[in-house]
C-alpha atoms as a PDB file:
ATOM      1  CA  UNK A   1      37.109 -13.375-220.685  1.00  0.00           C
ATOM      2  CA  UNK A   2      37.032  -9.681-222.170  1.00  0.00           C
ATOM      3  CA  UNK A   3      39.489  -8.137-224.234  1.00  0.00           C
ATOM      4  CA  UNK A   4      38.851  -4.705-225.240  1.00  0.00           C
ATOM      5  CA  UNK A   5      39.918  -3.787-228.532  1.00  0.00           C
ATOM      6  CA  UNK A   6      40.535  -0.431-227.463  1.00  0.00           C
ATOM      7  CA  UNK A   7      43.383  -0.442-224.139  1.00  0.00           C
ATOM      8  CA  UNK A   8      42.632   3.171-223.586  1.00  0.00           C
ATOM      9  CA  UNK A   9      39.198   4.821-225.370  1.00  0.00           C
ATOM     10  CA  UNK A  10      39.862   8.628-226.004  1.00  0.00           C
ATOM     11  CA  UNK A  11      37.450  10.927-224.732  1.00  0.00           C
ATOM     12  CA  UNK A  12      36.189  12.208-227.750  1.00  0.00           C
ATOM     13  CA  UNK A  13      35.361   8.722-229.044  1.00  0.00           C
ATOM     14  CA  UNK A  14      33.232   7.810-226.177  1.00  0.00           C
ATOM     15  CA  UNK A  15      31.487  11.517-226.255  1.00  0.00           C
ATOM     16  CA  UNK A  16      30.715  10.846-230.106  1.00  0.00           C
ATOM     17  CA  UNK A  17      29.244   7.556-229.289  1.00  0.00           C
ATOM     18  CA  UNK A  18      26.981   8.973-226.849  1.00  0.00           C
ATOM     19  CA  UNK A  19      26.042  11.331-229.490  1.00  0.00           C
ATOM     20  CA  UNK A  20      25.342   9.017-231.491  1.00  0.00           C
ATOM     21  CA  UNK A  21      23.239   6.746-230.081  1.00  0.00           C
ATOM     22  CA  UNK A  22      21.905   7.558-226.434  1.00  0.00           C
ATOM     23  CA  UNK A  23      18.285   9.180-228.069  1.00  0.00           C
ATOM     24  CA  UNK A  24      17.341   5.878-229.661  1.00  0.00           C
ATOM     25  CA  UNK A  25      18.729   3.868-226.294  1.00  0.00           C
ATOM     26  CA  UNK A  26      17.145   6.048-224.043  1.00  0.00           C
ATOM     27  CA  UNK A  27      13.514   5.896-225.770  1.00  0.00           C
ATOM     28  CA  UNK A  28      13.797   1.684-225.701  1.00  0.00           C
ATOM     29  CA  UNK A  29      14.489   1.364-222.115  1.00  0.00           C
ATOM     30  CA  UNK A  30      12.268   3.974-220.670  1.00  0.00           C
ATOM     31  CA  UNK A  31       9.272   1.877-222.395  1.00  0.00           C
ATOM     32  CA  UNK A  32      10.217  -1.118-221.181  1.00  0.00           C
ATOM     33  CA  UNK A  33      10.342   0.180-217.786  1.00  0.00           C
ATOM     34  CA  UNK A  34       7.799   0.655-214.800  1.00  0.00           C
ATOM     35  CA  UNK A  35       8.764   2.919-212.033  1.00  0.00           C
ATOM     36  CA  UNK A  36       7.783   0.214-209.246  1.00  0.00           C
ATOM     37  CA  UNK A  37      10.765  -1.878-210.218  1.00  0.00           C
ATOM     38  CA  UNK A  38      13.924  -0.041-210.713  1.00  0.00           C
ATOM     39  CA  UNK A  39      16.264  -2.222-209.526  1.00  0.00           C
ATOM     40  CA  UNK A  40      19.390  -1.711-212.295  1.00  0.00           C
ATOM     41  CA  UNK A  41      22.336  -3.579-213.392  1.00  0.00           C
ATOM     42  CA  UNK A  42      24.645  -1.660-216.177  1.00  0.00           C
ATOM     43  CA  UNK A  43      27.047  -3.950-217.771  1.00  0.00           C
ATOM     44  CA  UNK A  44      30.049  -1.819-218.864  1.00  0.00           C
ATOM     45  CA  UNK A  45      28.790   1.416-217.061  1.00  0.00           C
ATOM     46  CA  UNK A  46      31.730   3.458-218.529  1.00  0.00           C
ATOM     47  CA  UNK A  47      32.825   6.763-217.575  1.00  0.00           C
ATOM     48  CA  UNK A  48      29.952   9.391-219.045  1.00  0.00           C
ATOM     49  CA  UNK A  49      26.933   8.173-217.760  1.00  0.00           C
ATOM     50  CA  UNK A  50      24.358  10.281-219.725  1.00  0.00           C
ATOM     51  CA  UNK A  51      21.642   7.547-220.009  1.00  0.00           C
ATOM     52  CA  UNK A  52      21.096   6.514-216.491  1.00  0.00           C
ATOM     53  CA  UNK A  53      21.402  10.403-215.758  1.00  0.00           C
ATOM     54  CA  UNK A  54      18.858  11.014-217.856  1.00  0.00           C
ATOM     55  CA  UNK A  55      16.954   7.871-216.538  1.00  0.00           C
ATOM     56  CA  UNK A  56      17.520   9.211-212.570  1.00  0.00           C
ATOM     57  CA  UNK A  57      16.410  12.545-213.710  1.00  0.00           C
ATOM     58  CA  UNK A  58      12.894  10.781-215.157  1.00  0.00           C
ATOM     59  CA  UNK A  59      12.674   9.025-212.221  1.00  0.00           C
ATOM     60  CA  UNK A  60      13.798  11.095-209.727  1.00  0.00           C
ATOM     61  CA  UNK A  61      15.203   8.945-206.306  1.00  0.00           C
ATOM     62  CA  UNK A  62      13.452   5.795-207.559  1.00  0.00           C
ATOM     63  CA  UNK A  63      16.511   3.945-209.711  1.00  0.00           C
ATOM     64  CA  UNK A  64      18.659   1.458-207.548  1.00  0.00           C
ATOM     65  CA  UNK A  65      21.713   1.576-209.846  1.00  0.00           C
ATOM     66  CA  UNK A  66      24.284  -0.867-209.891  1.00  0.00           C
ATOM     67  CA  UNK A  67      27.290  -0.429-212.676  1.00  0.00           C
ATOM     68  CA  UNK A  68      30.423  -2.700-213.327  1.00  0.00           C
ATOM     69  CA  UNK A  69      32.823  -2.169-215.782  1.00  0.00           C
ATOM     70  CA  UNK A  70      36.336  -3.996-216.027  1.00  0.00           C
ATOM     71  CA  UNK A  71      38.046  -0.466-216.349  1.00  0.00           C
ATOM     72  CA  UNK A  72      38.596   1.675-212.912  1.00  0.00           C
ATOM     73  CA  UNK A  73      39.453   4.860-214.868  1.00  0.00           C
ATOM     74  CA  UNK A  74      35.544   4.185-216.244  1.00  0.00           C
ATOM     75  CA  UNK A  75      34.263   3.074-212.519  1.00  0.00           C
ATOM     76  CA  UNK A  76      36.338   6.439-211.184  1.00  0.00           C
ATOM     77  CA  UNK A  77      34.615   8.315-213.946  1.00  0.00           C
ATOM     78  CA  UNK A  78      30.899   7.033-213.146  1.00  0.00           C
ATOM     79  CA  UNK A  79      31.551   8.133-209.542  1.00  0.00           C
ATOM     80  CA  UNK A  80      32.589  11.443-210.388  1.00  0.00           C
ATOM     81  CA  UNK A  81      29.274  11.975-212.795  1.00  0.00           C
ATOM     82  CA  UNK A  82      27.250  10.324-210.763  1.00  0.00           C
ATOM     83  CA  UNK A  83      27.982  11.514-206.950  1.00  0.00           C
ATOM     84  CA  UNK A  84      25.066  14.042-207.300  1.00  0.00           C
ATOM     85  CA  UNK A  85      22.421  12.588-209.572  1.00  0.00           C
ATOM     86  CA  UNK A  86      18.960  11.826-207.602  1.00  0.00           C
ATOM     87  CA  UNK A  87      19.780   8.144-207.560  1.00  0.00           C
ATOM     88  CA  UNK A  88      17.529   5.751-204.515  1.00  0.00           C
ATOM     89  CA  UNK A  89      21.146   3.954-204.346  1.00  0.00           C
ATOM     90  CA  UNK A  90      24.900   3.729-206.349  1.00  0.00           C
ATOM     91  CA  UNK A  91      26.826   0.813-205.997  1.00  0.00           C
ATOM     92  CA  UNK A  92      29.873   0.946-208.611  1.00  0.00           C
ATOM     93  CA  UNK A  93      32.194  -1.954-208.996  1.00  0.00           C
ATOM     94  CA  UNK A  94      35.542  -2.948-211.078  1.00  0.00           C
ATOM     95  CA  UNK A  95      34.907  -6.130-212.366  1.00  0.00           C
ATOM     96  CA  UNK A  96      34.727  -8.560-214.861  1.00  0.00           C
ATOM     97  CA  UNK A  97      31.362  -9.629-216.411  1.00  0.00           C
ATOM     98  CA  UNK A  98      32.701 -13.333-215.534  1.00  0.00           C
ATOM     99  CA  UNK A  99      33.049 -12.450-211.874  1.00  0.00           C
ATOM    100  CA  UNK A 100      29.373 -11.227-211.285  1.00  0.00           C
ATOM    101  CA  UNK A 101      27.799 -14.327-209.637  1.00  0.00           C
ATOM    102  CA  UNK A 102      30.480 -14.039-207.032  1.00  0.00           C
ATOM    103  CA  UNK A 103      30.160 -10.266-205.973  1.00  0.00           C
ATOM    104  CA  UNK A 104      27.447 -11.120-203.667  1.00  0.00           C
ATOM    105  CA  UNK A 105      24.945  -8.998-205.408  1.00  0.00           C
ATOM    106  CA  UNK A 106      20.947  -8.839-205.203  1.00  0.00           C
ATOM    107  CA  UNK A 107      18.647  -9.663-207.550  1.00  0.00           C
ATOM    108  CA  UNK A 108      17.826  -6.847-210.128  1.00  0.00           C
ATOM    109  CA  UNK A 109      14.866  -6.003-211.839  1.00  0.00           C
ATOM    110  CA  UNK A 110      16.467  -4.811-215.034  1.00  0.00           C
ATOM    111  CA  UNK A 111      20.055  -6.026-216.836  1.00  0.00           C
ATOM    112  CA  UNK A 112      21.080  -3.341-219.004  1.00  0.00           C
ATOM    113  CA  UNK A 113      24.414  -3.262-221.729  1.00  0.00           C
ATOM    114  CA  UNK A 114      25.011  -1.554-224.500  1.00  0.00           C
ATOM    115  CA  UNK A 115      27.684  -2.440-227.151  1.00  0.00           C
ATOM    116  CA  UNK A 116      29.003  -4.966-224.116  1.00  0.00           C
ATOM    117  CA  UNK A 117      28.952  -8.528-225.074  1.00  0.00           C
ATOM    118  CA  UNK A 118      30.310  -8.154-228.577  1.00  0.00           C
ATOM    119  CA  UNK A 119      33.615  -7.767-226.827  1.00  0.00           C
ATOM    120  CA  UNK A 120      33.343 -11.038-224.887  1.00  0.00           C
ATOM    121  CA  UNK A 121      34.978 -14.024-225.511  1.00  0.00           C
ATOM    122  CA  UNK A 122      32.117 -17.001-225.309  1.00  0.00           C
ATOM    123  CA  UNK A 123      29.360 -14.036-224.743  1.00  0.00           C
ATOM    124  CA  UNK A 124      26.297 -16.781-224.508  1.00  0.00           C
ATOM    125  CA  UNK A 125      28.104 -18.103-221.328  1.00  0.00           C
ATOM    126  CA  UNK A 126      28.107 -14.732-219.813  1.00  0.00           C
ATOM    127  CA  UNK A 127      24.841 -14.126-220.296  1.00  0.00           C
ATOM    128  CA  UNK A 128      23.963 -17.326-218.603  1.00  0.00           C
ATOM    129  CA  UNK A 129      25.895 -16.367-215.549  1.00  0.00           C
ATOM    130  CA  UNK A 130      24.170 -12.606-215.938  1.00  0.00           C
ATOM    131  CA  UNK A 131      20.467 -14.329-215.895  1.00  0.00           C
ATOM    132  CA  UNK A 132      21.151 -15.644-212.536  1.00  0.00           C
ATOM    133  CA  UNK A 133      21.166 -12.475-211.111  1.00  0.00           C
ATOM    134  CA  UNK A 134      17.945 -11.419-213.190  1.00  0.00           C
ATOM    135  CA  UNK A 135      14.238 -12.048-211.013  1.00  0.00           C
ATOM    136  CA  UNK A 136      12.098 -13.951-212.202  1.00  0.00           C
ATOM    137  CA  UNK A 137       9.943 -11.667-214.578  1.00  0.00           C
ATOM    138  CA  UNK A 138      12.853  -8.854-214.624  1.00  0.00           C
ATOM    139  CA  UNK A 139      13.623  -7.743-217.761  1.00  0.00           C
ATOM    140  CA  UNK A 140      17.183  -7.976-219.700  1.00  0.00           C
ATOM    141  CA  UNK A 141      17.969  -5.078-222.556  1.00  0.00           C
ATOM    142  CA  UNK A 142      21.016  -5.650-225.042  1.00  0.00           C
ATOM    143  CA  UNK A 143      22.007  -3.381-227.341  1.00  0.00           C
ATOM    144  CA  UNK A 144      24.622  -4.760-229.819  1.00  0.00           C
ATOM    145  CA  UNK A 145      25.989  -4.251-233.806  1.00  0.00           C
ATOM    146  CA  UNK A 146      26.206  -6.534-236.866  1.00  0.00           C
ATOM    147  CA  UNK A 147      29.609  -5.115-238.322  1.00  0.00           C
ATOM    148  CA  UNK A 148      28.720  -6.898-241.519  1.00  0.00           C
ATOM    149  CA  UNK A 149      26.196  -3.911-242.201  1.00  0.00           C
ATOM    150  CA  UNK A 150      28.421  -1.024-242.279  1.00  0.00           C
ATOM    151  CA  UNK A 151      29.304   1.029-245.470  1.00  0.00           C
ATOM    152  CA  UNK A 152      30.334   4.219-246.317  1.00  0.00           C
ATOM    153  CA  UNK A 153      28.551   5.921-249.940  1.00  0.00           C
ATOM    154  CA  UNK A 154      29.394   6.689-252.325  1.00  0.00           C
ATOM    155  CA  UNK A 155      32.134   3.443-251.498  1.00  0.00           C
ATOM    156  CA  UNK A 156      35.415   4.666-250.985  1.00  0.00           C
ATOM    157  CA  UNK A 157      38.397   2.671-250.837  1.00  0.00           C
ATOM    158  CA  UNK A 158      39.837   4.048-247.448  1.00  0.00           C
ATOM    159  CA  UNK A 159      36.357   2.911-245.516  1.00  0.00           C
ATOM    160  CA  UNK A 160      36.902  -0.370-247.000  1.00  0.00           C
ATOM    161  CA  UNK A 161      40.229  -0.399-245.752  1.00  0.00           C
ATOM    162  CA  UNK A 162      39.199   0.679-242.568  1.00  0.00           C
ATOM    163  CA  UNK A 163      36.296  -2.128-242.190  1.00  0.00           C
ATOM    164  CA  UNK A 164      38.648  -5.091-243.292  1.00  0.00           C
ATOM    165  CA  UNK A 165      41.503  -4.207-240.919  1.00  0.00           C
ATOM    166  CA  UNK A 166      38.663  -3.448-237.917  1.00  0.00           C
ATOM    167  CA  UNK A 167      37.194  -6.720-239.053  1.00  0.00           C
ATOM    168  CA  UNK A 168      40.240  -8.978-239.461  1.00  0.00           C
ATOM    169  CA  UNK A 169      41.162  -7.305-235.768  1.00  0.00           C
ATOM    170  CA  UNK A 170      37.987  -8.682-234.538  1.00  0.00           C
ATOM    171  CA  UNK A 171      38.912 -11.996-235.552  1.00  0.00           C
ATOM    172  CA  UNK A 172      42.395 -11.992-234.240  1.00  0.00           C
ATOM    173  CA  UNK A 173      40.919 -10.958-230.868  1.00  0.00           C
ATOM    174  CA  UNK A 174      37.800 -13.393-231.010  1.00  0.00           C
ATOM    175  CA  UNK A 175      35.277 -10.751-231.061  1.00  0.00           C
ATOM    176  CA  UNK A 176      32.248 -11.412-232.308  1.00  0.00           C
ATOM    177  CA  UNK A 177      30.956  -8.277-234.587  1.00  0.00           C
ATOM    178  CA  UNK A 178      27.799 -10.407-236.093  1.00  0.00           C
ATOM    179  CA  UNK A 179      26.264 -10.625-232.462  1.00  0.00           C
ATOM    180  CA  UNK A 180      23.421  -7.992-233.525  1.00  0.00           C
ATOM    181  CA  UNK A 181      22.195 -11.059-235.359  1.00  0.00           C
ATOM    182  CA  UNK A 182      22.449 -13.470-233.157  1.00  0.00           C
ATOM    183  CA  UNK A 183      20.936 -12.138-229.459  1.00  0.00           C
ATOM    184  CA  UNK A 184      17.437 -13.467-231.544  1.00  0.00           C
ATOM    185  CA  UNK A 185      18.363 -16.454-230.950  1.00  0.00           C
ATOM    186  CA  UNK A 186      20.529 -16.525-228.092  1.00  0.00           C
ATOM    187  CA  UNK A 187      17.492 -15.410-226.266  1.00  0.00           C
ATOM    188  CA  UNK A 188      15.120 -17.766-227.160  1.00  0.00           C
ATOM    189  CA  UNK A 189      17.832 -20.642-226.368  1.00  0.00           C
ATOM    190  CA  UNK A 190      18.087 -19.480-223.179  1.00  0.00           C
ATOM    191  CA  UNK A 191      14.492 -19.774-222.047  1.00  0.00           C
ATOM    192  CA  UNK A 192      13.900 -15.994-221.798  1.00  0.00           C
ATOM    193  CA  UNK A 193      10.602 -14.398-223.395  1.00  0.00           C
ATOM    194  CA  UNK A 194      11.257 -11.743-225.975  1.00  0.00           C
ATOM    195  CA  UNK A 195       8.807  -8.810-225.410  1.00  0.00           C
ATOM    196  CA  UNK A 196      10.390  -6.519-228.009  1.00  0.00           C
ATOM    197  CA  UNK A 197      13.078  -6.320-231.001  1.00  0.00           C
ATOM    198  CA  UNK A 198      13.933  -3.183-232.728  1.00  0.00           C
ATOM    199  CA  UNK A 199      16.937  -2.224-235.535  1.00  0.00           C
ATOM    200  CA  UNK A 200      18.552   1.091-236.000  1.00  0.00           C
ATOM    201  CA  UNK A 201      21.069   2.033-238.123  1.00  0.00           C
ATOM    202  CA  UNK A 202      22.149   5.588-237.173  1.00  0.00           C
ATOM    203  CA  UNK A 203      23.915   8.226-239.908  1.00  0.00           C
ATOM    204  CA  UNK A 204      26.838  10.095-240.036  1.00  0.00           C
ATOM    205  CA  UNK A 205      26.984  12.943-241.967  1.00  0.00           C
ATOM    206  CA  UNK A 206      28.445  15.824-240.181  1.00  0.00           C
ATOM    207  CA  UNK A 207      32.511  15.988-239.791  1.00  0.00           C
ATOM    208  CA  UNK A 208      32.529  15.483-236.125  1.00  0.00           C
ATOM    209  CA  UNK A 209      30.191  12.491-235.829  1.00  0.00           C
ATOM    210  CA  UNK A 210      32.091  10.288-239.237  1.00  0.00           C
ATOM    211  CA  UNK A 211      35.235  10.873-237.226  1.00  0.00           C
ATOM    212  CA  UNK A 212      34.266   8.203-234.626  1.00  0.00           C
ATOM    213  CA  UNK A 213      35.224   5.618-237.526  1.00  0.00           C
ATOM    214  CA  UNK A 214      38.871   7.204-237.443  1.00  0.00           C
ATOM    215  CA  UNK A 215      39.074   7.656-233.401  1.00  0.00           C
ATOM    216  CA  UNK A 216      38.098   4.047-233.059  1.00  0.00           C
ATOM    217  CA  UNK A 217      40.737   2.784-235.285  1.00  0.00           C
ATOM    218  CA  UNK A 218      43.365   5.198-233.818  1.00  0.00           C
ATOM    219  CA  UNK A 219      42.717   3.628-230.123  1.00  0.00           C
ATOM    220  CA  UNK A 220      43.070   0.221-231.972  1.00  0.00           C
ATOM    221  CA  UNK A 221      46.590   1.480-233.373  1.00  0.00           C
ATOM    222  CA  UNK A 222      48.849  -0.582-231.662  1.00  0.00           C
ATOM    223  CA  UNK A 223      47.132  -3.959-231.598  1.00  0.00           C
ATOM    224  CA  UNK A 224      46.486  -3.350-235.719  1.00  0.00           C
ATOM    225  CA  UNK A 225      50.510  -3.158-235.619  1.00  0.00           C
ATOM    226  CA  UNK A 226      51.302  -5.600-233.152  1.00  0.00           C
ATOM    227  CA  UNK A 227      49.287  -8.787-234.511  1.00  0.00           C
ATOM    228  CA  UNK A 228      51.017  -7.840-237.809  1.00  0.00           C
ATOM    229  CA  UNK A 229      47.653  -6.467-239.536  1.00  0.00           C
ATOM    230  CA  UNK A 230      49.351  -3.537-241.213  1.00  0.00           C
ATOM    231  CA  UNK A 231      52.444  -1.601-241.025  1.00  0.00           C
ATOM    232  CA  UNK A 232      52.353   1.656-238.544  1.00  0.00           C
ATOM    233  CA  UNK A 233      53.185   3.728-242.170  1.00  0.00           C
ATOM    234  CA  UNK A 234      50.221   2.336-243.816  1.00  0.00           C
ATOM    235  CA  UNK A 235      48.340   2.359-240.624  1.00  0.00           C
ATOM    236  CA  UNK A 236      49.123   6.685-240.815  1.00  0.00           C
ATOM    237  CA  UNK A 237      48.425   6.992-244.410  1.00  0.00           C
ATOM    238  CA  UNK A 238      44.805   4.867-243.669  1.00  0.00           C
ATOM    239  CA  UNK A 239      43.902   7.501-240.642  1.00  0.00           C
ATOM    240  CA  UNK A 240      44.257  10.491-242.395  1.00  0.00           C
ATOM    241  CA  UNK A 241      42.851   9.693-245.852  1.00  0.00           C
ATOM    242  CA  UNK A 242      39.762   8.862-243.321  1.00  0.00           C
ATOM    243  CA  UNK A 243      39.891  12.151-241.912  1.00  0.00           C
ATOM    244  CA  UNK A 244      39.506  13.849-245.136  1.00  0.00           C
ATOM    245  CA  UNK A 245      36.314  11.656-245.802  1.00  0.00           C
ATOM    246  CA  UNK A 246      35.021  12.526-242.590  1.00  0.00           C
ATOM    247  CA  UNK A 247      35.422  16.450-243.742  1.00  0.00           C
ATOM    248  CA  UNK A 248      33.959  15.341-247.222  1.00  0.00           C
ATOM    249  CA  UNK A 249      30.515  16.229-247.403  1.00  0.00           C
ATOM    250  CA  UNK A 250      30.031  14.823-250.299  1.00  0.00           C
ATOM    251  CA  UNK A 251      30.204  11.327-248.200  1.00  0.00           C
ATOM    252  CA  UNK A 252      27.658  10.228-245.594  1.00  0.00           C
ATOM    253  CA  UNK A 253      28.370   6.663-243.335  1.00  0.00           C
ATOM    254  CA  UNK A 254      25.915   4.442-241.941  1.00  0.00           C
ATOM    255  CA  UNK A 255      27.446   2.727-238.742  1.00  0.00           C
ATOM    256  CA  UNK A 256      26.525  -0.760-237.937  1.00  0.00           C
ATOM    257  CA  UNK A 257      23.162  -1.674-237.420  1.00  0.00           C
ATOM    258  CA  UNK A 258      22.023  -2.228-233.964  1.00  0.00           C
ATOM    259  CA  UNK A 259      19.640  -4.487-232.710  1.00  0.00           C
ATOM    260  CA  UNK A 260      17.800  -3.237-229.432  1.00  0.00           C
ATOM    261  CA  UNK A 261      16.036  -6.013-227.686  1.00  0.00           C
ATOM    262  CA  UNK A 262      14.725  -6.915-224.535  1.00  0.00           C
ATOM    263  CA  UNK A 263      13.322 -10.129-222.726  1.00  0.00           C
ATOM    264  CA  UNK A 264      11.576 -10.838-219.462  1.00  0.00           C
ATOM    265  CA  UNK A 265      13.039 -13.994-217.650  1.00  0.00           C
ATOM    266  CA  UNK A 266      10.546 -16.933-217.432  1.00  0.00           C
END
């Protein structure tokens, strides 16, 4: 079952993260893919839709695109960005990830997700119920973090604050922020043939790309307080002494390192 950390992302979080990390995302899948089979399932298609924009626009009327997401405002959002984008096909859908085998969809030729299963409960059982709607020789690409490589330098102690209550909120929830190191694995275990691994670790140096650390704790605000992780005063005081390291040049962050992979199913 998923449960988002964050009820209600802001706007400016999700543009950041685009900013962030759709060059390096973009590059992996367009190598892994061949314009003859563009069949496409996005897992958690969201609301900006920049990467299979600019995948339409490299393959102009050839991508098949499929995208589910468990958030309507997201699936309302794709439609919007997407209604006149030289797509061969849209299909959006609100759904769960656990609902997929039942939504009466084709086979695909490529399973995409980006920073997806991390927030699944029981993630290697999804993916088993994903696979089935794979063909045999399509191609599956994860992108997901190890939270365990995150760090702020010089070390401060209000991004060490910041990590332990966004960790110890992961736990609480049963998220799993070590997946990054695990899809390896997972992968293998599941029969499918890994045709390519790869490991970024994007920094943050300007003002508006460190403040992602500080949006995604603020949309996490009320979940920190409710589970009784920290008190909303501390919770305030945390937030903006991150701000002022975000405007602190003399401060750079490295965001969690993310493990790009992909796998062709046997």
């Amino acid at each position: 079952m998923s449960k988002k950390i964050y009820k209600d992302d802001c706007q400016e979080r999700l543009d950041t993260l685009q900013k962030i990390f759709d060059q390096q995302s973009l590059k992996f899948i367009t190598d892994k893919l061949d314009k003859k089979n563009l069949k496409l399932l996005e897992l958690g298609c969201r609301g900006n839709c920049d990467l299979i924009i600019a995948l339409a626009n490299k393959y102009p009327n050839l991508i098949e695109y499929t995208g589910i997401d468990d958030n309507p405002k997201f699936i309302k959002q794709a439609e919007k960005r997407l209604s006149d984008i030289p797509l061969k096909s849209l299909k959006l859908t609100h759904a769960m990830i656990t609902d997929v085998s039942g939504l009466g969809f084709d086979l695909y030729d490529v399973i995409y997700s980006r920073l997806y299963f991390m927030y699944i409960q029981n993630y290697v059982e999804a993916l088993k119920q994903v696979l089935n709607q794979l063909k045999v020789g399509g191609i599956i690409i994860c992108e997901e973090p190890d939270l365990r490589t995150n760090f702020c330098n010089p070390a401060h102690v209000a991004y060490d604050e910041f990590l332990n209550l966004f960790g110890a909120l992961g736990k609480v929830k049963k998220m799993n922020f070590k997946i990054g190191s695990e899809l390896h694995t997972n992968f293998l275990e599941l029969g499918l043939k890994i045709t390519d691994i790869q490991f970024s670790q994007p920094v943050l140096m300007d003002e508006e790309r460190k403040r992602f650390m500080d949006l995604s704790m603020t949309a996490a605000r009320n979940d920190c307080i409710e589970y009784g992780l920290i008190t909303p005063e501390r919770f305030d005081v945390m937030i903006s002494s991150l701000k002022r390291l975000s405007a602190d040049e003399r401060y750079y962050f490295a965001i969690a390192r993310q493990t790009h992979i992909s796998a062709i199913k046997a």
